[in-house]
N, C-alpha and C. Protein backbone atom coordinates (compact mmCIF):
# COMPACT_ATOMS: atom_id res chain seq x y z
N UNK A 1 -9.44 175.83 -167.19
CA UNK A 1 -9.68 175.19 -165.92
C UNK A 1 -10.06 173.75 -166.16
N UNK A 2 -9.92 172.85 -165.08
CA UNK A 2 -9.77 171.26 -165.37
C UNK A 2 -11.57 171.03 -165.34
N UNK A 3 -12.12 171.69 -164.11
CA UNK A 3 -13.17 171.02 -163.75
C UNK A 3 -14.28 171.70 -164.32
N UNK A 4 -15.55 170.99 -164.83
CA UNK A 4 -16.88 172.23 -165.12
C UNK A 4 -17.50 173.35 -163.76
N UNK A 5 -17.00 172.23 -162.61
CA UNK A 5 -17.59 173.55 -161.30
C UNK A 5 -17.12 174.05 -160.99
N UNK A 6 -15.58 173.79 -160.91
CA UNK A 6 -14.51 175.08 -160.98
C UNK A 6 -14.44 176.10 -161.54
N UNK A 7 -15.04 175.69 -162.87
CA UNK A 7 -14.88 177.22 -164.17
C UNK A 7 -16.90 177.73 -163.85
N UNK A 8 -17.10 176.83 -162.96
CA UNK A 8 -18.87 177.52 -162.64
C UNK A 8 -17.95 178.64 -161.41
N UNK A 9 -17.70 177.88 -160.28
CA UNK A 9 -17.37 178.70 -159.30
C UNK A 9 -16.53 179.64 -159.33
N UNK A 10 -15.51 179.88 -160.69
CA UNK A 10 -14.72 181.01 -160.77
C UNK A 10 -15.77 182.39 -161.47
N UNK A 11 -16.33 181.72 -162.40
CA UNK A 11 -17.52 182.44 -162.57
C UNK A 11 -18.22 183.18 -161.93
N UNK A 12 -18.92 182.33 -161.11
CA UNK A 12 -19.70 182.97 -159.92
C UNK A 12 -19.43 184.05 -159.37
N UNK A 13 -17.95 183.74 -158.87
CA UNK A 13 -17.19 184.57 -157.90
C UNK A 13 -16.69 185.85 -158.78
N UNK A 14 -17.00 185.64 -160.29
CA UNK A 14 -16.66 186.62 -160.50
C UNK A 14 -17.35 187.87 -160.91
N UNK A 15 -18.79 187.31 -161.01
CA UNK A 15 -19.94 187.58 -161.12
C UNK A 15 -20.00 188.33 -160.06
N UNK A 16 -20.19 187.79 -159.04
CA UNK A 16 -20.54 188.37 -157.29
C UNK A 16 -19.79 189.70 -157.18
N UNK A 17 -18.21 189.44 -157.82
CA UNK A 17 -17.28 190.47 -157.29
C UNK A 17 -18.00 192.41 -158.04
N UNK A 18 -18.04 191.78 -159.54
CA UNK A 18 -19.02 192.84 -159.96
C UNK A 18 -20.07 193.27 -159.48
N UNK A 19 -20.92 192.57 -159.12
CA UNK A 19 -22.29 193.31 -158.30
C UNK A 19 -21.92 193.54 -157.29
N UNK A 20 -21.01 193.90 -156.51
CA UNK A 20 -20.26 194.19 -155.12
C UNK A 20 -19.83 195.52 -155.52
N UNK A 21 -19.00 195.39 -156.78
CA UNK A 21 -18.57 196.58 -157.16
C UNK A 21 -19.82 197.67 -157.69
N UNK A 22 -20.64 197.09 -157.75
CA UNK A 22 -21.85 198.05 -158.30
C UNK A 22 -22.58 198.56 -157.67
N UNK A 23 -22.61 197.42 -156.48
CA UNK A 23 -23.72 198.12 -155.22
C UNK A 23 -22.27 198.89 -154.44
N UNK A 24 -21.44 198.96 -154.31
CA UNK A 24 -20.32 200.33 -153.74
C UNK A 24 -20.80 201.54 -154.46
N UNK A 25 -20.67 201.18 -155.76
CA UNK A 25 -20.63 202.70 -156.73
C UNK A 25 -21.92 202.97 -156.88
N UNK A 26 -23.25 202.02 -156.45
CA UNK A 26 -24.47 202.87 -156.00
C UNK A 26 -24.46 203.53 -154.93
N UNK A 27 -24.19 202.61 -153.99
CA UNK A 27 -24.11 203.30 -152.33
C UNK A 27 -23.25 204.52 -152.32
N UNK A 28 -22.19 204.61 -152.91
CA UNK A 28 -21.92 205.45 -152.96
C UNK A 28 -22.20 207.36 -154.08
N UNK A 29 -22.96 206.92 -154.83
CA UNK A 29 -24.22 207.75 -155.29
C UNK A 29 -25.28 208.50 -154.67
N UNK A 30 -25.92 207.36 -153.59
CA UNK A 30 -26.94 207.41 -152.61
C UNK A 30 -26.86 208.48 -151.65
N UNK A 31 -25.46 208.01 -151.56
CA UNK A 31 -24.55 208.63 -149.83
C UNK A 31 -24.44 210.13 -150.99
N UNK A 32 -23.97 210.23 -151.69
CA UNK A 32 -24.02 211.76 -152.04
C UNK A 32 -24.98 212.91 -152.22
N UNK A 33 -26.38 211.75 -153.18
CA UNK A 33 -27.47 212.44 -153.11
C UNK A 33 -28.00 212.73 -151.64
N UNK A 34 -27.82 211.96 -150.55
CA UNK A 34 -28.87 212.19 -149.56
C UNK A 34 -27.72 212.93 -148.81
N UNK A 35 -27.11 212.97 -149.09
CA UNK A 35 -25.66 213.98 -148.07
C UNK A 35 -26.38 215.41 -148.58
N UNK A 36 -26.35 215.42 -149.95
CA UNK A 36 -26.90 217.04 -150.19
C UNK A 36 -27.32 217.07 -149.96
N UNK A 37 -28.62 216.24 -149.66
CA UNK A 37 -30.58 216.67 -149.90
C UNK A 37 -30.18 217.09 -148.17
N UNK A 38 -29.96 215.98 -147.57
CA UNK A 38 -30.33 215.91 -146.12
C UNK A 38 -29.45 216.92 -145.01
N UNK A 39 -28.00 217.11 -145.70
CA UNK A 39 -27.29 218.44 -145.31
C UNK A 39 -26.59 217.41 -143.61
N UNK A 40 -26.81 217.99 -142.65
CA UNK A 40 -26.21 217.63 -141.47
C UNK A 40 -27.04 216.43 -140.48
N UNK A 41 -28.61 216.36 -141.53
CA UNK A 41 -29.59 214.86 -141.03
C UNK A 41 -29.13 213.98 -141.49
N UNK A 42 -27.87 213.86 -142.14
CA UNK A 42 -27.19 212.47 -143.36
C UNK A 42 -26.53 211.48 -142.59
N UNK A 43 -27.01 210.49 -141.91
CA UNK A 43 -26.84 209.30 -141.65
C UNK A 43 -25.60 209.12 -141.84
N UNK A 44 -24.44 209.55 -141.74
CA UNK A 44 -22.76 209.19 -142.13
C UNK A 44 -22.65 207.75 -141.68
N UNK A 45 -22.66 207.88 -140.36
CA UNK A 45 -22.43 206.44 -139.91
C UNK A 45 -23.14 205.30 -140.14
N UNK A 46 -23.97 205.11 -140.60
CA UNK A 46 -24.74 204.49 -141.28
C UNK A 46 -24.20 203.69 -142.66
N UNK A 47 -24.17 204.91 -143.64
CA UNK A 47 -23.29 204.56 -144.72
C UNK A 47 -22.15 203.93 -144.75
N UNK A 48 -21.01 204.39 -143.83
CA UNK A 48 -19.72 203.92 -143.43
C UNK A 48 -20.11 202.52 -143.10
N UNK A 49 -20.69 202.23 -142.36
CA UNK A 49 -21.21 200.46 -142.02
C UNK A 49 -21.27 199.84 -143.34
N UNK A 50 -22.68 200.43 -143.74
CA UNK A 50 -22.55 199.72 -145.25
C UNK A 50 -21.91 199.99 -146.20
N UNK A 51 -20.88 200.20 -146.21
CA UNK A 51 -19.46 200.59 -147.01
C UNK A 51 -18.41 199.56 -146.27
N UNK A 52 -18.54 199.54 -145.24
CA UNK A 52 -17.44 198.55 -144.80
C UNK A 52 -18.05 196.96 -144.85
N UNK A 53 -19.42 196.93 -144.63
CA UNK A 53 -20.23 195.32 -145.11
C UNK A 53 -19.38 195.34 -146.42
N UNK A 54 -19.62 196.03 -147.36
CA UNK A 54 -19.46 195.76 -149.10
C UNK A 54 -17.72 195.40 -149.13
N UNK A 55 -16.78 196.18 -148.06
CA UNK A 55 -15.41 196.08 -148.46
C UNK A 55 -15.35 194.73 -147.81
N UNK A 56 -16.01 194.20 -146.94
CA UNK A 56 -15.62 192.94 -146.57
C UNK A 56 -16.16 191.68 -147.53
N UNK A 57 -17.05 191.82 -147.91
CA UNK A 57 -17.63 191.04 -149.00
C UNK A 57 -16.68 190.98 -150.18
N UNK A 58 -16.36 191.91 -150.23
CA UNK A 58 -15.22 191.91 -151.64
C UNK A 58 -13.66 190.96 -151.27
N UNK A 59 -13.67 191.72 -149.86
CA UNK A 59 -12.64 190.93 -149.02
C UNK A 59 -12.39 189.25 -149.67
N UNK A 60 -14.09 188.63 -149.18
CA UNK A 60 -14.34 187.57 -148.85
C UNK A 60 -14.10 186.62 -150.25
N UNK A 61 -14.76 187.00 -150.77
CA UNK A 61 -14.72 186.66 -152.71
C UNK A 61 -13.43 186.88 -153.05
N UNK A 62 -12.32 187.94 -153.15
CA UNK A 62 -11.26 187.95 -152.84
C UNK A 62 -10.35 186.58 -152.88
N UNK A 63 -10.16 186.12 -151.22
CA UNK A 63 -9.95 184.95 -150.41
C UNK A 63 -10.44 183.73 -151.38
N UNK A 64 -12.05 183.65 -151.60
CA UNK A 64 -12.19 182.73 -151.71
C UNK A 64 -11.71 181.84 -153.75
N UNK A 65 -11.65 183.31 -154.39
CA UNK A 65 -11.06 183.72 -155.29
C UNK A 65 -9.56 182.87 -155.44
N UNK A 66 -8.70 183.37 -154.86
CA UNK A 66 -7.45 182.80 -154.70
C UNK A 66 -7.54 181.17 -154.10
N UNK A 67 -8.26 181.42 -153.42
CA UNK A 67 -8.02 179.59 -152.28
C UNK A 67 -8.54 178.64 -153.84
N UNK A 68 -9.28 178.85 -154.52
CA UNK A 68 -10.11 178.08 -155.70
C UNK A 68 -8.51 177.88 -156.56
N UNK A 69 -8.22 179.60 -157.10
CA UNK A 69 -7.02 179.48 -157.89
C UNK A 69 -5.83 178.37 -157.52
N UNK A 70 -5.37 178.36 -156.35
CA UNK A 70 -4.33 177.33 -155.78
C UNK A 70 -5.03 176.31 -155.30
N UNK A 71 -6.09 175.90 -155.78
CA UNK A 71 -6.69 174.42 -155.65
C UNK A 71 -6.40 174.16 -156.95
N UNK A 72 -7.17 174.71 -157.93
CA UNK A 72 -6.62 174.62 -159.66
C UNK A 72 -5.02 174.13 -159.70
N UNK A 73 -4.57 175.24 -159.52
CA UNK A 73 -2.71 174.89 -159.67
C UNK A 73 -2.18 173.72 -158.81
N UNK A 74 -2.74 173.50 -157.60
CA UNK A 74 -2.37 172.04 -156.97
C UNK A 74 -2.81 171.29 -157.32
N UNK A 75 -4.11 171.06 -158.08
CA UNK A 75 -4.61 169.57 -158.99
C UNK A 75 -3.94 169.47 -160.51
N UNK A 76 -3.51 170.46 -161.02
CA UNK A 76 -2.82 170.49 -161.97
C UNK A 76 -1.09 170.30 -161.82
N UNK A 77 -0.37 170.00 -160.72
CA UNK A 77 0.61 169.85 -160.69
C UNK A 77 1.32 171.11 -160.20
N UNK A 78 0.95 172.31 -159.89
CA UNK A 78 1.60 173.51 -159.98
C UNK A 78 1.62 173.56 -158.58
N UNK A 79 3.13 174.50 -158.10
CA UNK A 79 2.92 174.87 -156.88
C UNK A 79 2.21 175.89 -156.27
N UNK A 80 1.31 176.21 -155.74
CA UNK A 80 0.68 178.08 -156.02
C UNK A 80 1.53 178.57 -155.53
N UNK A 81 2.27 178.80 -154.71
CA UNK A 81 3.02 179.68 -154.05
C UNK A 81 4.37 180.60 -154.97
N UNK A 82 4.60 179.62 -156.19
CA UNK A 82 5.49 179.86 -156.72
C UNK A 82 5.10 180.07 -158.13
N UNK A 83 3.99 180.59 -158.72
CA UNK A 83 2.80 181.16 -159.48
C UNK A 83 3.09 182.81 -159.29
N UNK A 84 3.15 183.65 -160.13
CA UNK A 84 2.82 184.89 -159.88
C UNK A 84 1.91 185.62 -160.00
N UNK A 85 1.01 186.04 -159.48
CA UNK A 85 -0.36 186.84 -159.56
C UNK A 85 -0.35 188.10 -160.35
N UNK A 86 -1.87 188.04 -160.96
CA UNK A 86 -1.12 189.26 -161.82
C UNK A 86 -2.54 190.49 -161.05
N UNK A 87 -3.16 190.08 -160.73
CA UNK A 87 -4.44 191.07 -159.75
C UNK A 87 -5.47 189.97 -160.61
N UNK A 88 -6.08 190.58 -160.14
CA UNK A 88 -7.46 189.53 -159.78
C UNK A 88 -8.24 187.89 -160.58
N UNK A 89 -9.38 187.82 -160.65
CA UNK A 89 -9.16 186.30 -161.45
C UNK A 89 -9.94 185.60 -162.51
């Protein structure tokens, strides 16, 4: 990467994306233990919310993930559009 805050902010973002992925695969731990313990008192909808906060967050980092990547490739001369992605960054 060209810039030092670029290769900070790809970082970051990639940082973030992991603890996103970690607090899912807790929450989703949580949601199992208290599904057993609690039986038909288990908050479903509840969980589902904060399951869909976390998929949008990932969403977001995602987005902002790529928009960084094709800032890189347009200061470097590249077209992004015509770049092939290989999954994530």
């Amino acid at each position: 990467m060209a810039d030092t805050a670029e290769r900070e902010a790809s970082r970051g973002l990639n940082r973030l994306r992991r603890a996103l992925e970690k607090s899912r695969n807790e929450l989703d731990a949580v949601a199992g233990a208290l599904r057993h313990a609690e039986g038909s008192d288990f908050p479903a909808a509840a969980f589902d919310d904060a399951a869909a906060h976390i998929e949008a967050l990932l969403a977001f980092v995602d987005e902002q993930a790529e928009r960084l990547d094709d800032k890189i490739l347009h200061a470097g001369g590249l077209e992004p559009g015509r770049v092939r992605r290989t999954g994530g960054t």
